[in-house]
Protein backbone atom coordinates (compact mmCIF):
# COMPACT_ATOMS: atom_id res chain seq x y z
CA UNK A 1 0.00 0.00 0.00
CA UNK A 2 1.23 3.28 -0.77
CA UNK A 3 0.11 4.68 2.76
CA UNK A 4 2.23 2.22 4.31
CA UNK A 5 5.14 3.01 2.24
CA UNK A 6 4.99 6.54 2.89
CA UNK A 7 5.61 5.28 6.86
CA UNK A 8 8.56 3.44 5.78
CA UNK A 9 9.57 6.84 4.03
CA UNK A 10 8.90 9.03 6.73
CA UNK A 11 11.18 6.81 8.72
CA UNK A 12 13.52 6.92 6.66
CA UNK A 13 13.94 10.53 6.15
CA UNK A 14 13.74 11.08 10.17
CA UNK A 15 10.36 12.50 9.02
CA UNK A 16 7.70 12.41 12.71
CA UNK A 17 4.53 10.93 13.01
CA UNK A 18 2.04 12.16 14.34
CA UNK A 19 -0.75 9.94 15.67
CA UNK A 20 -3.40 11.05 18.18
CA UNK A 21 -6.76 8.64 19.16
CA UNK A 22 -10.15 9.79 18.22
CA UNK A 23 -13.38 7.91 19.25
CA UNK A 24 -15.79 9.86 17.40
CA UNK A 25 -16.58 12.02 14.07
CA UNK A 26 -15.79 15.50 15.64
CA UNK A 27 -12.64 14.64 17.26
CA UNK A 28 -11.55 12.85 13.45
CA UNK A 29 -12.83 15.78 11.82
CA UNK A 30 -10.81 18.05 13.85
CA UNK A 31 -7.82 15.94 13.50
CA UNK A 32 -8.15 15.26 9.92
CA UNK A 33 -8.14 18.92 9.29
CA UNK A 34 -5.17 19.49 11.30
CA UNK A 35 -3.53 17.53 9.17
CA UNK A 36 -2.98 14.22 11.50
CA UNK A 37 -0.80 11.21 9.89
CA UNK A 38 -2.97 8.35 11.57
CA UNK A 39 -5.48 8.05 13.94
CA UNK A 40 -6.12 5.24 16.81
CA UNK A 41 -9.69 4.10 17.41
CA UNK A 42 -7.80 2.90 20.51
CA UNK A 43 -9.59 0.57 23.56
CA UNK A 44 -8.66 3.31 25.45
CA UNK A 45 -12.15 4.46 24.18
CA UNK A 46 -13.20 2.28 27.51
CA UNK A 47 -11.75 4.67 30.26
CA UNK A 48 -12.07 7.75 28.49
CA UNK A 49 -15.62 7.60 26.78
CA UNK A 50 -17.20 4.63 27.86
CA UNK A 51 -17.43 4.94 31.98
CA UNK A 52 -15.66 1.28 31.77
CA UNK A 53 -13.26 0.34 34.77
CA UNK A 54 -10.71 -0.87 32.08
CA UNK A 55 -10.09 -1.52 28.45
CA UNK A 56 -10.66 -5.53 29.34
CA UNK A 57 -14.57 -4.47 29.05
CA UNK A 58 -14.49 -3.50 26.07
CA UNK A 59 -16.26 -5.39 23.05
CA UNK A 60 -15.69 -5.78 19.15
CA UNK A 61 -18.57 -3.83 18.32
CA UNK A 62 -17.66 -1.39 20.75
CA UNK A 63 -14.40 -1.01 18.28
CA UNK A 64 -16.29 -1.41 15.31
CA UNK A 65 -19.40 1.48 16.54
CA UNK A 66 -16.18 4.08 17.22
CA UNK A 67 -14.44 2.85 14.23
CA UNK A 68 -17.23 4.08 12.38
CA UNK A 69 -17.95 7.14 13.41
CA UNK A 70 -14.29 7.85 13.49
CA UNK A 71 -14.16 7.42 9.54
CA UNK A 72 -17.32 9.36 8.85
CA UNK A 73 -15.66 11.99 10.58
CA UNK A 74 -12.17 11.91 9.06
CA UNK A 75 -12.51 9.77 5.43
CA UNK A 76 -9.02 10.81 4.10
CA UNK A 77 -7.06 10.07 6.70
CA UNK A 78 -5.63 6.54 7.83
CA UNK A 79 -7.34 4.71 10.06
CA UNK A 80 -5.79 1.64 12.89
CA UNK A 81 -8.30 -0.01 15.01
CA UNK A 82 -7.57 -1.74 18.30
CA UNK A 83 -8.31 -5.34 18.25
CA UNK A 84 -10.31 -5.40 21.93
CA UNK A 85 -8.56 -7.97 24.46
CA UNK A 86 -9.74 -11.72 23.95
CA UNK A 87 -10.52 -11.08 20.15
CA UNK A 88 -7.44 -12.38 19.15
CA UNK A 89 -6.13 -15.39 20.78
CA UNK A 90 -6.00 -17.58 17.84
CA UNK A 91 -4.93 -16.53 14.45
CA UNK A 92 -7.65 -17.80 13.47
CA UNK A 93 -9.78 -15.29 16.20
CA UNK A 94 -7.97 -12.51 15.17
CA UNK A 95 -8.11 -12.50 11.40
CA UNK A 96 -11.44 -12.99 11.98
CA UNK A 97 -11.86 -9.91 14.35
CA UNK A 98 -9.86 -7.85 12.38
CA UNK A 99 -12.29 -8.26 9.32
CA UNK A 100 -14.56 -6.63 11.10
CA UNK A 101 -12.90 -3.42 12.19
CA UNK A 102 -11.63 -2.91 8.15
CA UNK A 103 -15.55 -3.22 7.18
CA UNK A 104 -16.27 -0.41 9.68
CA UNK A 105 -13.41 1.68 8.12
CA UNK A 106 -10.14 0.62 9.61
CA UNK A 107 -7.39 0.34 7.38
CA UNK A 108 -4.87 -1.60 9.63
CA UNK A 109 -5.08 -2.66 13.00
CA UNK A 110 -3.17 -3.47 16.93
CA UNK A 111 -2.95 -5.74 19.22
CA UNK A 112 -0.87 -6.03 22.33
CA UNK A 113 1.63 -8.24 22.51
CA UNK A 114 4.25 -10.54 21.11
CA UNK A 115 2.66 -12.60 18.52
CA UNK A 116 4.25 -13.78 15.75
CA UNK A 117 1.97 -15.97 14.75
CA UNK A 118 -0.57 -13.54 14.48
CA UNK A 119 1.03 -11.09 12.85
CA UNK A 120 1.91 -13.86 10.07
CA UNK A 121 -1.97 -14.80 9.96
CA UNK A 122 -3.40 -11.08 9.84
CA UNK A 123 -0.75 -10.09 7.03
CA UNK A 124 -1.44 -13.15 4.93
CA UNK A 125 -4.75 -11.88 5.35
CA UNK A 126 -3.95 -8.34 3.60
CA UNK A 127 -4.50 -6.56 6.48
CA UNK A 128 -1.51 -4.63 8.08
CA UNK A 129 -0.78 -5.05 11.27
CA UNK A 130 0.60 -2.49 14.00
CA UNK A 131 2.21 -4.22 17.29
CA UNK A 132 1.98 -2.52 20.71
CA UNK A 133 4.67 -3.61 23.25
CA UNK A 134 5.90 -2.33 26.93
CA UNK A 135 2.76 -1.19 28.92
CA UNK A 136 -0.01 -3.44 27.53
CA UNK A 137 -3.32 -1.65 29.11
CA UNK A 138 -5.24 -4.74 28.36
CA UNK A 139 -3.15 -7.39 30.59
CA UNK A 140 -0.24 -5.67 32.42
CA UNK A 141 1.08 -3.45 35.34
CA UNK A 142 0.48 0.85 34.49
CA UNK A 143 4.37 1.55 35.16
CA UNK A 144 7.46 2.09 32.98
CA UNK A 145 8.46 -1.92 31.19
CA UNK A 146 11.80 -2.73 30.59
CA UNK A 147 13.98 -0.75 33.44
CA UNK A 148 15.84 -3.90 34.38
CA UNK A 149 17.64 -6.00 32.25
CA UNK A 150 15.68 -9.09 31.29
CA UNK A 151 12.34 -7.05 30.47
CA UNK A 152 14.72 -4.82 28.20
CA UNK A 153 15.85 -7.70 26.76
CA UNK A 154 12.35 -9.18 26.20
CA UNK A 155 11.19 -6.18 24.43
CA UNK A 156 13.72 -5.99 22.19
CA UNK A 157 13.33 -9.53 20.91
CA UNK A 158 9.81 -9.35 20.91
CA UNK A 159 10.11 -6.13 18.84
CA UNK A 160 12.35 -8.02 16.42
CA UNK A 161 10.30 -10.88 15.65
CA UNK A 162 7.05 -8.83 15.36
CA UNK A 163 9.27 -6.68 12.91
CA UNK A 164 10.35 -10.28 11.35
CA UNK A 165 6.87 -10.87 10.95
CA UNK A 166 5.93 -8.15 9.10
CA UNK A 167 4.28 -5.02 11.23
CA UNK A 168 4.62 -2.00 9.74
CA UNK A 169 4.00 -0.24 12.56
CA UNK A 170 4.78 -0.73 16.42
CA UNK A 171 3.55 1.22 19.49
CA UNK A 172 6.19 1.39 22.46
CA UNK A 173 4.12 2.43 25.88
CA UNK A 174 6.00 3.38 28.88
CA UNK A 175 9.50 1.94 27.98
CA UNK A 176 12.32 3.79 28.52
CA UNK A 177 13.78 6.25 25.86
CA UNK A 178 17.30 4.20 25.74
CA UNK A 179 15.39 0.69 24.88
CA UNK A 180 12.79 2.85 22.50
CA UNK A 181 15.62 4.52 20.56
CA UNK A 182 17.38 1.04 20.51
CA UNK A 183 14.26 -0.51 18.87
CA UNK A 184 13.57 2.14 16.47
CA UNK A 185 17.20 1.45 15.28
CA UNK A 186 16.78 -2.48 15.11
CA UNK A 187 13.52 -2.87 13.30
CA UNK A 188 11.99 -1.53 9.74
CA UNK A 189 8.62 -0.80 11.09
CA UNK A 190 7.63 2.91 12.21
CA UNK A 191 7.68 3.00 16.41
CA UNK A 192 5.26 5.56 17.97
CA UNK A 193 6.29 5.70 21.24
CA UNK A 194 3.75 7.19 24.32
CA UNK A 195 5.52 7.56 27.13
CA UNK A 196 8.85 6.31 25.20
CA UNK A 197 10.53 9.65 24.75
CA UNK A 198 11.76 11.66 21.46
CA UNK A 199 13.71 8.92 19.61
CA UNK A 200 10.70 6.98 18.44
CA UNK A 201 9.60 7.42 14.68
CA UNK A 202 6.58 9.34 15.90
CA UNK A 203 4.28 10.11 18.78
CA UNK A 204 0.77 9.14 19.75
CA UNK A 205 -1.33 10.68 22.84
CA UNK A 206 -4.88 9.74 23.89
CA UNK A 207 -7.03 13.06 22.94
CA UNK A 208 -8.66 13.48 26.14
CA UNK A 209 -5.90 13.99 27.68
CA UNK A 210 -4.61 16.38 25.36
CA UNK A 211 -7.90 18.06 25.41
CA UNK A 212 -7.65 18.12 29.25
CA UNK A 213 -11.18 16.21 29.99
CA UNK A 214 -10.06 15.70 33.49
CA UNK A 215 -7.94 16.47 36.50
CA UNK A 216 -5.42 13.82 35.95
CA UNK A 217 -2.57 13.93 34.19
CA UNK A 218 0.16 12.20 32.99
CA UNK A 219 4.08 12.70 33.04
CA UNK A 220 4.11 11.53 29.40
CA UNK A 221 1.05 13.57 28.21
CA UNK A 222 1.23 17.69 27.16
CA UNK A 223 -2.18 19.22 27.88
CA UNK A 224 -2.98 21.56 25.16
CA UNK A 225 -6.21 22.59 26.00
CA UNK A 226 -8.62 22.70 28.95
CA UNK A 227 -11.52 21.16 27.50
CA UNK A 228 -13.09 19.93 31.12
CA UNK A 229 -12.77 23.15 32.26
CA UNK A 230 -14.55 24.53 29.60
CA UNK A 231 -17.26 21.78 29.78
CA UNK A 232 -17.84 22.27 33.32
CA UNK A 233 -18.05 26.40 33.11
CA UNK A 234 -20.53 25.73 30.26
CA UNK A 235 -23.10 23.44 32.11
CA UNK A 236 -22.91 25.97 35.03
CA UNK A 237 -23.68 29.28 32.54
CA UNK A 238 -26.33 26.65 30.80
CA UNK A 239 -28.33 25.79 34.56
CA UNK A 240 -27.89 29.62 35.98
CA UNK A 241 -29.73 30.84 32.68
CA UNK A 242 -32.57 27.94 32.98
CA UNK A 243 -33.29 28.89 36.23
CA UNK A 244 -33.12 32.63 35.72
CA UNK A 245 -35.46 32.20 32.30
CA UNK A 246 -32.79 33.80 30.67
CA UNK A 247 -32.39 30.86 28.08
CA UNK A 248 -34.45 30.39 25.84
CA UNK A 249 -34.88 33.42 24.36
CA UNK A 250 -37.39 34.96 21.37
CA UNK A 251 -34.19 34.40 19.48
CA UNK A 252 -33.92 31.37 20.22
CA UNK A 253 -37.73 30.06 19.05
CA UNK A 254 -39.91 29.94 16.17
CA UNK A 255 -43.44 31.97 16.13
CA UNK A 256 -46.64 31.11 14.55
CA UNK A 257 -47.20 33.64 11.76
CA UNK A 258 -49.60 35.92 13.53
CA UNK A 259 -52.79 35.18 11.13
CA UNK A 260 -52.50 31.16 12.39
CA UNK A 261 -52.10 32.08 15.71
CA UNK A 262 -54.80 34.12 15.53
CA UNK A 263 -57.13 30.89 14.10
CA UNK A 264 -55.55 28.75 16.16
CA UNK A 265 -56.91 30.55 19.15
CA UNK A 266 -60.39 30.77 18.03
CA UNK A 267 -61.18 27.78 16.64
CA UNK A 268 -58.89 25.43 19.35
CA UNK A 269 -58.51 27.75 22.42
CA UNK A 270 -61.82 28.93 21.79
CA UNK A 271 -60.67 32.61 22.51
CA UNK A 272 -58.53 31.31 25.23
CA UNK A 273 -54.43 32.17 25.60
């Protein structure tokens, strides 16, 4: 695909990548305009949309309902949907799974972990396949993976045989920026690192936290708006007018033309307002 070329390109040339998640036509549209490389119809859609305790809730057609919605909202732009957790534990499972997040609109899609097999299955299946390794949100620990030796180790090997497998793209989560900058020298596919520092092909961030929905943060996130604020100050202004009947106003409503208004008050009301 030429999409997927362009990746290997932009590698190549040192070129960044810029990948944010969207869950829903306005936030696509908005990053589509901005001119966004690739967006994530990540789980993450769980925790930060959904009200679920954690992305293990949620479902395929969960993924495939955002996946949607995410290309109506940004049709130009390429697409990777997260394969939800225990949709692809056989190859089998997962080619199967995956079919159904390219018929909503996904043009490649994740999984956590190392795989091989799977990557082999989805590929030979024409559908390209990003890896995700290091914090794994739908089985491991939220810290930093591969401080000590042996999980730096792991990493890296897994990274090379996903990379032997034929990923063209592979997110690094909370790994340290010495192992992430030693993978993105060892393997052909594009890393996006989160939490992985600056040496990573590109960069990917969960939009509500970018948009600052909430009061948490995150060392490895940048807030570059205050969204929640604004959301909050909005409902407040929206009650305080309610109650004070200063919303709606006659400019905000539609009137009978006079001459029905009239009829409609003698022949329904019967004279009465």
């Amino acid at each position: 695909m030429r999409v997927l070329a362009r990746f290997a390109e932009m590698k190549r040339r040192a070129e960044k990548i810029a990948m944010l998640t969207a869950y829903d036509a306005p936030q696509a549209r908005a990053q589509e305009e901005a001119g966004i490389d690739v967006i994530l119809v990540g789980d993450s859609v769980g925790v930060n949309i959904l009200g679920y305790a954690s992305e293990r809730e949620v479902t395929l057609d969960d993924m495939a309902h955002h996946t949607r919605a995410v290309r109506r909202g940004a049709p130009e732009t390429f697409v990777i949907g997260d394969l939800p957790f225990a949709t692809y534990d056989t190859p089998e499972q997962a080619v199967a799974s995956a079919r159904v997040l390219q018929q909503a609109g996904a043009d490649a899609v994740k999984f956590e972990g190392a795989h091989p097999e799977i990557v082999r299955a989805l590929d030979g299946a024409g559908i390209p396949v990003c890896g995700h390794l290091g914090y794994e949100p739908q089985t491991g620990e939220r810290r930093v993976h591969g401080k000590t030796f042996d999980e730096a180790a792991k990493i890296f090997a897994d990274a090379k045989a996903l990379d032997a497998a034929g990923i063209f793209m592979l997110v690094l989560e909370l790994a340290p920026l010495e192992l992430a900058g030693a993978v993105t020298k060892a393997v052909q596919a594009a890393t996006i690192g989160i939490g992985a520092g600056p040496s990573t092909d590109g960069q990917v961030l969960v939009f509500p936290d970018v948009l600052g929905y909430g009061e948490k943060n995150f060392r490895h996130n940048r807030r570059y708006a205050e969204v929640g604020e604004i959301m909050r100050r909005a409902s407040q202004s929206y009650k305080a007018d309610v109650r004070a009947v200063e919303f709606p106003t006659k400019a905000n409503c539609a009137a009978m033309p006079p001459e029905v208004w009239a009829r409609f008050q003698a022949e329904v009301l019967g004279g009465r307002e």
